[in-house]
Protein backbone atom coordinates (compact mmCIF):
# COMPACT_ATOMS: atom_id res chain seq x y z
CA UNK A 1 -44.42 -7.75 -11.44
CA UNK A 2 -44.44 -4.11 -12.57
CA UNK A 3 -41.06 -2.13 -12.23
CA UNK A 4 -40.87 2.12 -12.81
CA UNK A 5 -38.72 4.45 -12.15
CA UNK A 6 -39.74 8.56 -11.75
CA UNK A 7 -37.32 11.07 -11.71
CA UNK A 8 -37.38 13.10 -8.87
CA UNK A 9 -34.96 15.58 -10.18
CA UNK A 10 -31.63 15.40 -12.79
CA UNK A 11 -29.66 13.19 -9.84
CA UNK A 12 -32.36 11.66 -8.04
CA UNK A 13 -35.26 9.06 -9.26
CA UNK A 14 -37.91 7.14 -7.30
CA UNK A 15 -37.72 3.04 -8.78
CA UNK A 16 -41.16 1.47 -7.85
CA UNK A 17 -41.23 -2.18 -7.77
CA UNK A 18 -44.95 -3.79 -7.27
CA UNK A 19 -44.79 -7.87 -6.74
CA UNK A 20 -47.89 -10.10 -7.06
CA UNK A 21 -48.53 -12.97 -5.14
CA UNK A 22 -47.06 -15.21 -8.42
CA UNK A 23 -43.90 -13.86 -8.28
CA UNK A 24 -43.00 -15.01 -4.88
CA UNK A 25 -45.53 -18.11 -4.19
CA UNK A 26 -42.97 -20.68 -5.72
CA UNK A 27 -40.08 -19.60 -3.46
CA UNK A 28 -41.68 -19.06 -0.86
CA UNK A 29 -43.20 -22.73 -0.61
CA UNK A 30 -39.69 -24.25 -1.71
CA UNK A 31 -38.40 -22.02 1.19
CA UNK A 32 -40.85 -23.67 3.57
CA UNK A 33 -40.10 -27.29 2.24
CA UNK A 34 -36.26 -26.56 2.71
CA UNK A 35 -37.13 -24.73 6.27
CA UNK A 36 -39.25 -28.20 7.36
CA UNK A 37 -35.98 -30.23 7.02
CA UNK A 38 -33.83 -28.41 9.29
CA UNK A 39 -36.31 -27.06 12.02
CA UNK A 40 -35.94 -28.88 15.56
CA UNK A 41 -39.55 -28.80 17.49
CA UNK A 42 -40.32 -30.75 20.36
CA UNK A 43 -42.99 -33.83 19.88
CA UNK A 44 -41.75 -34.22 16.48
CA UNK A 45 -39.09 -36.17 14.61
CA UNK A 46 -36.48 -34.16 12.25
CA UNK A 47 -38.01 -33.27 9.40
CA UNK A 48 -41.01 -34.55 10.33
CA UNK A 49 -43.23 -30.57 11.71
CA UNK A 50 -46.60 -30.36 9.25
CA UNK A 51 -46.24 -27.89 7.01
CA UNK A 52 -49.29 -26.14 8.02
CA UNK A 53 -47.10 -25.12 11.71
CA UNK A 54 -44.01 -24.27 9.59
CA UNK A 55 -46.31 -21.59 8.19
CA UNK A 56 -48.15 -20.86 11.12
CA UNK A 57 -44.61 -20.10 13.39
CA UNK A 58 -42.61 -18.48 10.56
CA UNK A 59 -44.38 -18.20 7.20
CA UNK A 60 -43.65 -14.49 7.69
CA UNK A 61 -40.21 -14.03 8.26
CA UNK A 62 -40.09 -16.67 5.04
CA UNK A 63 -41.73 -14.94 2.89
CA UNK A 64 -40.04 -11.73 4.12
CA UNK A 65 -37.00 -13.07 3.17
CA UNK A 66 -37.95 -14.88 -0.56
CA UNK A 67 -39.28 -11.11 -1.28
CA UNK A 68 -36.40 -9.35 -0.19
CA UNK A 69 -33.95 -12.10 -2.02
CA UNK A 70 -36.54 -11.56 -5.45
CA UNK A 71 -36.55 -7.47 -4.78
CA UNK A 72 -32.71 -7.23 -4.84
CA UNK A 73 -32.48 -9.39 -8.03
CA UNK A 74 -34.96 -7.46 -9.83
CA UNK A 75 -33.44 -4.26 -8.89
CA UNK A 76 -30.43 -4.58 -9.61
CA UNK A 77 -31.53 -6.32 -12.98
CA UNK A 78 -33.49 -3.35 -14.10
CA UNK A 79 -30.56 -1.09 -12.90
CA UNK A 80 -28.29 -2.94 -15.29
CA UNK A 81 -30.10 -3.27 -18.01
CA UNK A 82 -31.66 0.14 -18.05
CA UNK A 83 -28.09 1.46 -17.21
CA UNK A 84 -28.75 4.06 -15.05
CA UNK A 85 -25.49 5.54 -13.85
CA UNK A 86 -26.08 4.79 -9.77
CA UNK A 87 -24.44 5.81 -6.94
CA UNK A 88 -24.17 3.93 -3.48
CA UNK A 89 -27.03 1.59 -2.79
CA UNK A 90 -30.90 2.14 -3.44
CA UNK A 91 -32.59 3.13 0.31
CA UNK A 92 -36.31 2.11 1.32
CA UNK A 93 -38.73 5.19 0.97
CA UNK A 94 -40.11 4.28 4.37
CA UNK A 95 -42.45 6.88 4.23
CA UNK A 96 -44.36 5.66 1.19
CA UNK A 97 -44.18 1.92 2.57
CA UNK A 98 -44.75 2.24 6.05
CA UNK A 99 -48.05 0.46 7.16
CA UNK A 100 -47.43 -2.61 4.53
CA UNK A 101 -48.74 -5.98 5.31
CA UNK A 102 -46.09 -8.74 3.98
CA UNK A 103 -49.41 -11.46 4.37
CA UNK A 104 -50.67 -9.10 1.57
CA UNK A 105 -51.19 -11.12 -1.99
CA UNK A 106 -49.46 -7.13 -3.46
CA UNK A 107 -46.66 -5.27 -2.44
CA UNK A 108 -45.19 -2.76 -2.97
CA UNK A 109 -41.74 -1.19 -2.45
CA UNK A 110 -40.23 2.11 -3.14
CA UNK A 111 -36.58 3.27 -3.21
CA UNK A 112 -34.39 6.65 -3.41
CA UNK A 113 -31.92 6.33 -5.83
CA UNK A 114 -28.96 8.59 -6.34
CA UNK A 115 -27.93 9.11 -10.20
CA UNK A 116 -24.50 10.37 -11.07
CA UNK A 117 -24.65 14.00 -12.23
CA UNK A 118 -24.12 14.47 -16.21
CA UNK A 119 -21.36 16.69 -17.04
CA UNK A 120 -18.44 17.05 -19.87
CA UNK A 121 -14.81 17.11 -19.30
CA UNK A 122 -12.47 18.59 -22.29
CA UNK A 123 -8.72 18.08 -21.92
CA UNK A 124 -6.15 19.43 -24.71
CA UNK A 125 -2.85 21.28 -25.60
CA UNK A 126 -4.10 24.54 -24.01
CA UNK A 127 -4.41 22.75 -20.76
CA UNK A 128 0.08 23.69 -19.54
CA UNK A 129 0.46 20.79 -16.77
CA UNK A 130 3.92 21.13 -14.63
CA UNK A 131 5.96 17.51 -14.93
CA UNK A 132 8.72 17.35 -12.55
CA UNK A 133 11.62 15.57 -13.87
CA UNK A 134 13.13 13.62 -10.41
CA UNK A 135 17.38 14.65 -11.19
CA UNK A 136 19.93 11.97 -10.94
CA UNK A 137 22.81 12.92 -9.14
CA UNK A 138 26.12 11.68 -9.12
CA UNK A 139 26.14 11.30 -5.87
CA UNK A 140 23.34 9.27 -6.09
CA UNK A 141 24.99 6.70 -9.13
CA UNK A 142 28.45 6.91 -6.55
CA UNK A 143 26.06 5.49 -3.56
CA UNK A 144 24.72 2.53 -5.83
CA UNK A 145 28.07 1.86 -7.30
CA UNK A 146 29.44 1.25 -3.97
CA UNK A 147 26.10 -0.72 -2.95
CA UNK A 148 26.98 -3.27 -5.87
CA UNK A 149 30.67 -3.40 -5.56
CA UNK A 150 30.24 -4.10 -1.94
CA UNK A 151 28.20 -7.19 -2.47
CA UNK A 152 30.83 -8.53 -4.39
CA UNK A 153 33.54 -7.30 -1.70
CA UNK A 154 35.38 -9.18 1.22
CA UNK A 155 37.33 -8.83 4.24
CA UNK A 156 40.54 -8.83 4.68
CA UNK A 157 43.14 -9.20 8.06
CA UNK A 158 45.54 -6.30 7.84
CA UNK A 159 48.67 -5.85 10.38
CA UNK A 160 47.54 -2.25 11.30
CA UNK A 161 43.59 -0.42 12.44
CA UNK A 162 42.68 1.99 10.25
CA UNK A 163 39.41 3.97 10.06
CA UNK A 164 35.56 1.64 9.61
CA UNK A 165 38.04 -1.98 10.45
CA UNK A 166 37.17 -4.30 13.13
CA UNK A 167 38.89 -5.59 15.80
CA UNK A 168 38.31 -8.20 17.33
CA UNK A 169 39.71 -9.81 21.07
CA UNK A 170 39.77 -10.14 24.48
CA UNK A 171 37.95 -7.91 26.93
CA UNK A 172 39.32 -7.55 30.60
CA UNK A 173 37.47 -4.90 33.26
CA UNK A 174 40.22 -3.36 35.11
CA UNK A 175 40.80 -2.55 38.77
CA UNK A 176 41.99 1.01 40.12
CA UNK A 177 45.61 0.15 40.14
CA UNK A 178 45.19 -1.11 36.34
CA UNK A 179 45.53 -4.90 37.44
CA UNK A 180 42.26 -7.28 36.43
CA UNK A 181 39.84 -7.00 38.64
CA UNK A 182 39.01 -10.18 40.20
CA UNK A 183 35.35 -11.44 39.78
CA UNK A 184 35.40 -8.64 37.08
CA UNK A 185 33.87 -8.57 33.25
CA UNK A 186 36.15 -10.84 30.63
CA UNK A 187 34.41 -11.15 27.22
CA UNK A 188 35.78 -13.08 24.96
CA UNK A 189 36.01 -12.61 21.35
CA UNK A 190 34.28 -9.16 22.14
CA UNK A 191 34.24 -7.13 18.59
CA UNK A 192 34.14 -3.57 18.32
CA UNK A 193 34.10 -0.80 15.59
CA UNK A 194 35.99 1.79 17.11
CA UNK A 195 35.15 4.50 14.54
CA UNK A 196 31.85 4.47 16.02
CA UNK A 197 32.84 5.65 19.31
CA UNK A 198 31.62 8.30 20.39
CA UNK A 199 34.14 10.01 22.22
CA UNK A 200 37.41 11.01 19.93
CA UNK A 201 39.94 10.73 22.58
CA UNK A 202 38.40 7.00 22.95
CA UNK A 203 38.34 6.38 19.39
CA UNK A 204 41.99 7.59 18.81
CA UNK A 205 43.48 4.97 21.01
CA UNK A 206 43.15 2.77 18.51
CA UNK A 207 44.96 4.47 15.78
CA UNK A 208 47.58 2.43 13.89
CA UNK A 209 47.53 -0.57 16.58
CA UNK A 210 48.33 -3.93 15.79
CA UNK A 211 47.14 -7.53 16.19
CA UNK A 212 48.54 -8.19 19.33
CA UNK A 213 48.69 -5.11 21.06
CA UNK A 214 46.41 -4.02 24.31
CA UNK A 215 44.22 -1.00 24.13
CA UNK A 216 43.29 0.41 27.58
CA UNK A 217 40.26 2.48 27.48
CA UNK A 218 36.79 3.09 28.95
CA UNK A 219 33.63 1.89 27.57
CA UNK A 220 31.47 4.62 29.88
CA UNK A 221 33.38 7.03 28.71
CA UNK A 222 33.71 5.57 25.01
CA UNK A 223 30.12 5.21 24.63
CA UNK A 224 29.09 8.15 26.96
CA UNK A 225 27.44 6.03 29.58
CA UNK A 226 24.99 4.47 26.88
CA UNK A 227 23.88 1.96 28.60
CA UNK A 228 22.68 -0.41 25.77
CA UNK A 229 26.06 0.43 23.58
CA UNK A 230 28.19 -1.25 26.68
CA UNK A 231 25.47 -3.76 27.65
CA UNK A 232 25.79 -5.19 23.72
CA UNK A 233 30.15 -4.98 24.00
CA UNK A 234 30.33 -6.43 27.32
CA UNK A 235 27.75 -9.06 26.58
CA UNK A 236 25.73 -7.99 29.81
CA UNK A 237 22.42 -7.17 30.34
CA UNK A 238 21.88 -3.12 30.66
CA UNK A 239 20.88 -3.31 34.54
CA UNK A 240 24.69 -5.36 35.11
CA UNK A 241 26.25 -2.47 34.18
CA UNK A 242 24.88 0.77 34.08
CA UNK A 243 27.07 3.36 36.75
CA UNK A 244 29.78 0.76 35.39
CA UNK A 245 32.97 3.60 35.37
CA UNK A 246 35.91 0.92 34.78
CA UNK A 247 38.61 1.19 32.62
CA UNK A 248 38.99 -2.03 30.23
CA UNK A 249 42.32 -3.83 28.53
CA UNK A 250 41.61 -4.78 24.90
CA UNK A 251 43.68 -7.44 23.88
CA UNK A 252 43.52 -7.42 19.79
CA UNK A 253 43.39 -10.30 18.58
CA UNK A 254 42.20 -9.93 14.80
CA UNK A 255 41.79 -6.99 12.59
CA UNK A 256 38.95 -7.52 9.93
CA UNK A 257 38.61 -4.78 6.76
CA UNK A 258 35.77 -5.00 4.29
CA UNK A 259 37.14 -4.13 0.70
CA UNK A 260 34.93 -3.52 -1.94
CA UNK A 261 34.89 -5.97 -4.95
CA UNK A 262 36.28 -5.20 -8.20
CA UNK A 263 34.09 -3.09 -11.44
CA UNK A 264 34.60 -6.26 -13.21
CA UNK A 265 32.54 -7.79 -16.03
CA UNK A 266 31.49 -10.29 -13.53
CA UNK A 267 30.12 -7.86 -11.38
CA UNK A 268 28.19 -6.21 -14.26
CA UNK A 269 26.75 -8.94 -15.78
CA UNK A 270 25.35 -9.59 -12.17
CA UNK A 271 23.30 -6.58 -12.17
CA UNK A 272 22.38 -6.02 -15.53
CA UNK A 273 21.41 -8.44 -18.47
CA UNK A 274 24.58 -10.66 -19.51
CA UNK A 275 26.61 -8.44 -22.01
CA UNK A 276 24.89 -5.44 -22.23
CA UNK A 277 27.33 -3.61 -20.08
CA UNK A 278 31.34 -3.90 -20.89
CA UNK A 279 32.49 -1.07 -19.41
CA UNK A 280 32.61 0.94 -15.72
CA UNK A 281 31.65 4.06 -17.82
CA UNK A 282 28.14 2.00 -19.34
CA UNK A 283 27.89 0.67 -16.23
CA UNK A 284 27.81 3.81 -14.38
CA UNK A 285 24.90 4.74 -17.33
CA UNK A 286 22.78 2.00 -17.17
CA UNK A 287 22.60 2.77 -13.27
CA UNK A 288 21.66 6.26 -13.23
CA UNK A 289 19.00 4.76 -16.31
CA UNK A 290 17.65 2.43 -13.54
CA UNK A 291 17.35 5.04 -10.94
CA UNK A 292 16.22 7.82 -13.32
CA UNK A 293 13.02 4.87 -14.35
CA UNK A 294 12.29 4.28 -10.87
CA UNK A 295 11.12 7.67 -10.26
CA UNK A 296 8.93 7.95 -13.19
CA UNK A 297 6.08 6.62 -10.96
CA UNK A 298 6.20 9.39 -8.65
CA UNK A 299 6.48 12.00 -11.18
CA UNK A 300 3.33 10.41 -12.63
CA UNK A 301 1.50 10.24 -9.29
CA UNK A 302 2.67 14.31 -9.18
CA UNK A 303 0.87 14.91 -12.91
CA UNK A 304 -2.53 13.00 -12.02
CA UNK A 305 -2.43 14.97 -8.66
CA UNK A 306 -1.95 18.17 -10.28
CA UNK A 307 -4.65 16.92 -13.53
CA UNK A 308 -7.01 16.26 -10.74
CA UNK A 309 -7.00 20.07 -9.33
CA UNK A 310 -7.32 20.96 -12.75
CA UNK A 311 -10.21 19.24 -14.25
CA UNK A 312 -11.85 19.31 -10.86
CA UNK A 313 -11.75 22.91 -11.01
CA UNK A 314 -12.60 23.14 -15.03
CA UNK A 315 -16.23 20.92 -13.96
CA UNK A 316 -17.01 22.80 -11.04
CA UNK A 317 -19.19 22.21 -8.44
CA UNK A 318 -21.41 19.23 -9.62
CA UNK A 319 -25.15 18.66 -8.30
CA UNK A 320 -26.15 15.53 -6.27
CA UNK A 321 -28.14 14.16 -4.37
CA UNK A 322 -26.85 15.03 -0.58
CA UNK A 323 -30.10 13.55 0.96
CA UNK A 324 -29.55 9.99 0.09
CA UNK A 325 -25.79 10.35 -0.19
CA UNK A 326 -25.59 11.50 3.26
CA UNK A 327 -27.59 8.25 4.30
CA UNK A 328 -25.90 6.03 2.38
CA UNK A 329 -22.72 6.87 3.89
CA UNK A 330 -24.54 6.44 7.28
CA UNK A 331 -25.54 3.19 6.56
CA UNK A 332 -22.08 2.43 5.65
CA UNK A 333 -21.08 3.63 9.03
CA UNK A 334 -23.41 1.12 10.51
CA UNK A 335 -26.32 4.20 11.21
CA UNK A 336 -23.65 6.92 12.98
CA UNK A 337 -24.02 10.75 12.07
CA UNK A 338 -22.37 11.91 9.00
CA UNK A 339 -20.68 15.18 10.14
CA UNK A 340 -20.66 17.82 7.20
CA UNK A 341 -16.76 17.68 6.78
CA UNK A 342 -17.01 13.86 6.03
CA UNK A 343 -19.45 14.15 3.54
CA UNK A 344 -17.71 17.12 1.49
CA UNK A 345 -14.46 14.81 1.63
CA UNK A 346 -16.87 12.06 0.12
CA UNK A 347 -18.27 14.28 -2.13
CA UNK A 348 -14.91 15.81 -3.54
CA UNK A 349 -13.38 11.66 -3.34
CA UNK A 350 -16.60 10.93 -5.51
CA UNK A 351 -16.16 13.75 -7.77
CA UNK A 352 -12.55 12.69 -9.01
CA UNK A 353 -13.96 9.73 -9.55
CA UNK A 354 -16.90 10.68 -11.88
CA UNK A 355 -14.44 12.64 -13.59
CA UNK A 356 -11.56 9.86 -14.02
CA UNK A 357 -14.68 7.42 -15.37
CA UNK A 358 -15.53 9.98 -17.91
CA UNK A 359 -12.30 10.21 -18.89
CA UNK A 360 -11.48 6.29 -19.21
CA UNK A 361 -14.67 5.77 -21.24
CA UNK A 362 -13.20 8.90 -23.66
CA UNK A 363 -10.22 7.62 -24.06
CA UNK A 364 -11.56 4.08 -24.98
CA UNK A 365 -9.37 2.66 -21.86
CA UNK A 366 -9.53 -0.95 -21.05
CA UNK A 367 -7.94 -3.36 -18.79
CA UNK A 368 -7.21 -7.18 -20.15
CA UNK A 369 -5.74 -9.55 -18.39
CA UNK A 370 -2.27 -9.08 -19.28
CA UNK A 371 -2.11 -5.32 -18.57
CA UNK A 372 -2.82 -7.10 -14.72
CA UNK A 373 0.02 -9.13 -15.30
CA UNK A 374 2.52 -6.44 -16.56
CA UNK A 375 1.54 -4.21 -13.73
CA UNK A 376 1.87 -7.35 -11.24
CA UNK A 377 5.42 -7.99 -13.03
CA UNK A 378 6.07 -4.17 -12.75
CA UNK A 379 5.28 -3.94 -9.16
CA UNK A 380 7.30 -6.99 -8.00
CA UNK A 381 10.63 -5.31 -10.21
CA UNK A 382 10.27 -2.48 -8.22
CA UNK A 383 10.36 -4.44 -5.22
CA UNK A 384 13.60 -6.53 -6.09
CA UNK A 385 15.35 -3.49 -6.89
CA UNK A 386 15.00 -1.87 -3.77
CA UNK A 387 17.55 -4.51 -2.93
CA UNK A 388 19.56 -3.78 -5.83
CA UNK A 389 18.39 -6.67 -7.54
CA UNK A 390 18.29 -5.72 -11.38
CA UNK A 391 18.68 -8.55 -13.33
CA UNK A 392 15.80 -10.85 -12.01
CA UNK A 393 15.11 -14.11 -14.51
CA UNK A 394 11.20 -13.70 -16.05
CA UNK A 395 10.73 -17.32 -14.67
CA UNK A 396 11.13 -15.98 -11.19
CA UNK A 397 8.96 -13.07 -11.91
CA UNK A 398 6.33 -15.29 -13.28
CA UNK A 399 6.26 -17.73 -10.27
CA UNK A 400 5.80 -14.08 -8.12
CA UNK A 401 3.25 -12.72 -10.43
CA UNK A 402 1.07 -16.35 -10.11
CA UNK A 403 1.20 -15.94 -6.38
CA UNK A 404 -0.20 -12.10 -6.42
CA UNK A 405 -2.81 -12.91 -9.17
CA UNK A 406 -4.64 -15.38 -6.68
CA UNK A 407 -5.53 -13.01 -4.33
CA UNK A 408 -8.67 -11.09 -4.85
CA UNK A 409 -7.57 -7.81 -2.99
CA UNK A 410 -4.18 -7.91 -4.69
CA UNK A 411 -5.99 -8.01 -8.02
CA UNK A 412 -8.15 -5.18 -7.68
CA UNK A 413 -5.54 -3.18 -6.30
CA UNK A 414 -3.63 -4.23 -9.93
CA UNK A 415 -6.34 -3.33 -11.90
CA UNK A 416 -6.64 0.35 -10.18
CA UNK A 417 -2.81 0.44 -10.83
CA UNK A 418 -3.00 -0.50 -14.27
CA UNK A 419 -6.36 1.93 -14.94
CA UNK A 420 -4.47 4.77 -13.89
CA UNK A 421 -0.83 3.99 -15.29
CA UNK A 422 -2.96 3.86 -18.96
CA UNK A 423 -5.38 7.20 -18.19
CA UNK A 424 -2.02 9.29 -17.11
CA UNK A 425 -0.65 8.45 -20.41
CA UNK A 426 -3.04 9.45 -22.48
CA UNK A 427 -3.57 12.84 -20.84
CA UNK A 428 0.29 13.16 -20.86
CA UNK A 429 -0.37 12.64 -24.44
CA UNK A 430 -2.95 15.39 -25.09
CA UNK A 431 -1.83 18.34 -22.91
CA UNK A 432 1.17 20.82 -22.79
CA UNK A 433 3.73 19.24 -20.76
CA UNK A 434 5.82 21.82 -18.86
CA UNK A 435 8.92 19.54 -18.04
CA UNK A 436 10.61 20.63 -14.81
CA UNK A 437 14.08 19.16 -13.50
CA UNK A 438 13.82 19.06 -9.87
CA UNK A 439 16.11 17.56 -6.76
CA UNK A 440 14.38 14.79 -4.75
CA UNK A 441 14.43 16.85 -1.75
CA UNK A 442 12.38 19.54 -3.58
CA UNK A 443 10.03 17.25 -4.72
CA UNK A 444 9.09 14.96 -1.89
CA UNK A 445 8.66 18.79 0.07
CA UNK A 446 5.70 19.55 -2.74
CA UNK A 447 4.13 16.26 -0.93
CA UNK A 448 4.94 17.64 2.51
CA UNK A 449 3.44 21.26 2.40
CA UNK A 450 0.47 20.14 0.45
CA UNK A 451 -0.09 17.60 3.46
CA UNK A 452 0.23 21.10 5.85
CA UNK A 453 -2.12 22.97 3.78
């Protein structure tokens, strides 16, 4: 076996692999052997078809197979160990192998290979990156302090409606003459929210009444002939009742209010670790603390965006190979054309990443097994406190994170995670951070007219 590799040019090479009839004969008659014992051919038993016909029928497509199996080892081999910086997949050179016997006792094979341009990236203090700073608000803290407290609220049964209560009663469809219509709607233990009506005059009947008291008024007109809204109070379906005009009694029964639960030590040792918060004031700290680290992420995704023009613009347009890169791409697309626009996406997709794995091996970055777990114990934080959930036990995180860490995809996605949550702090680290306070609004509308440019 003879293995070389010519350079075509700085990003493209020629690897020449040249087999002998040793290098395959042992395969290829195990092959055979293992072939013989599952082959069905009438006139002869399982197992039982003479070699010499096992040959005969498919000794080529065997040995066609034990030579690709060998050639794909052995490249791939040499790749590693010669560490040539590849990119895609090596592609036959059908034009130098075209014409090739496989009965031959020599062959030889010939593949393009795309190398990964050399280049230099330099980052330091003269490079002045933008950081956007995602602002707190009050009215943000307010929103979450009402979030918690209303978990730990309940309702109540006052005498008299006011605004956001329930009620809750007896629903009876009236005729013209304001008698019940017979054969007409009754609902029972019907509920409504009447500051949700739509139409004030509707909603204002219900100022100040009672348990007890009967409210006439109009669903149609209530809900402006919605016909889903009065199909969901009149527990009908939305065919039963649409052109439905009738004026209804509503005979309160019950009047529910939701109060919100006390600032209590109770409630703060809920949300945040036992003890650590004794006060409404601390409490109101720790949260905007909470919501000020959950938007760290995105103002980190912001500065590798905005590093990414940068150094992409600092290395410049690098040389490849666009002959086999185009191909590969088109084999990856099952033989379809490769329009131009696809491949300069590809290209510019490819030429992040080049940079981002010259920068990892500068910086010396590596992933172990715990930085997977962290991020896995990160990302499942971040999901609890979407609901508000602060205060999760580790031994609940660690049954989540032993659930994510068995699936394959999940990991890899980790491991990306965790690559670039330890590259975008080192290059915070080495360049000129121009901090920026900025509203959400304003920042997620960076997102939205770079996505119109």
């Amino acid at each position: 076996m003879n293995i070389s590799l010519e350079n075509v040019s700085n990003v493209q090479a020629l690897l020449t692999i040249t087999l002998q009839k040793e290098d395959w004969a042992e395969n290829v008659e195990k092959a055979i052997k293992d072939y013989r014992k599952k082959v069905s051919m009438p006139g002869f038993r399982p197992g039982m078809v003479p070699v010499q016909l096992i040959k005969k029928m498919y000794g080529k497509m065997i040995k066609a197979e034990e030579v690709n199996k060998i050639l794909q080892d052995k490249i791939f081999s040499y790749i590693k160990e010669n560490k040539i910086d590849i990119l895609g997949e090596p592609l036959p050179n059908d034009s130098k192998d075209a014409g090739q016997d496989i009965e031959s006792d020599t062959l030889s094979f010939n593949f393009d290979i795309a190398i990964a341009p050399k280049f230099e990236v330099e980052v330091s203090a003269k490079d002045k990156v933008d950081y956007y700073n995602i602002e707190v608000t009050k009215e943000m803290v307010d929103a979450q302090v009402k979030s918690y407290a209303g978990r730990n609220g309940k309702y109540i049964e006052p005498e008299t409606y006011a605004d956001n209560d329930m009620v809750k009663g007896t629903l009876t469809e009236l005729a013209a003459d304001g008698s019940a219509l017979e054969n007409g709607i009754v609902v029972s233990g019907a509920v409504l929210l009447p500051s949700y009506l739509k139409n004030e005059d509707q909603k204002a009947l219900f100022a100040n009444v009672k348990k007890g008291d009967v409210v006439k008024f109009n669903p149609s007109v209530a809900y402006q002939d919605n016909a889903v809204e009065m199909a969901s109070l009149l527990s009908k379906k939305k065919e039963e009742i649409e052109g439905n005009k009738s004026d209804f009694n509503f005979a309160i029964e019950e009047i529910k209010r939701f109060v919100e639960g006390e600032l209590n030590q109770e409630l703060f040792d809920q949300v945040f670790e036992k003890g650590t918060v004794k006060s409404e004031e601390e409490f109101r700290a720790a949260i905007e603390k909470s919501i000020a680290e959950t938007y760290v992420p995105d103002s980190d995704y912001k500065f590798l965006l905005d590093m990414k023009d940068i150094l992409t613009k600092k290395v410049g347009k690098l040389e490849f190979a666009d002959d086999i890169l185009k191909r590969v791409l088109a084999e990856n697309k099952e033989g379809k054309e490769v329009s131009q626009e696809e491949y300069d996406k590809s290209i510019e997709q490819l030429t992040w990443h080049l940079i981002q794995e010259n920068l990892i091996a500068k910086n010396d970055i590596k992933i172990e097994n715990a930085d997977v777990e962290a991020q896995a114990k990160e990302a499942t934080r971040a999901q609890f406190a979407q609901y508000g959930m602060l205060n999760v036990p580790d031994d609940l995180l660690d049954n989540y994170v032993k659930e994510m860490m068995k699936k394959r995809e999940t990991v890899d996605n980790l491991v990306h995670r965790a690559i670039e949550v330890k590259l975008t702090q080192a290059l915070k680290g080495q360049v000129t951070l121009k901090e920026k306070k900025v509203s959400v609004a304003d920042f997620n509308k960076m997102f939205q007219d770079a996505s119109q440019e």
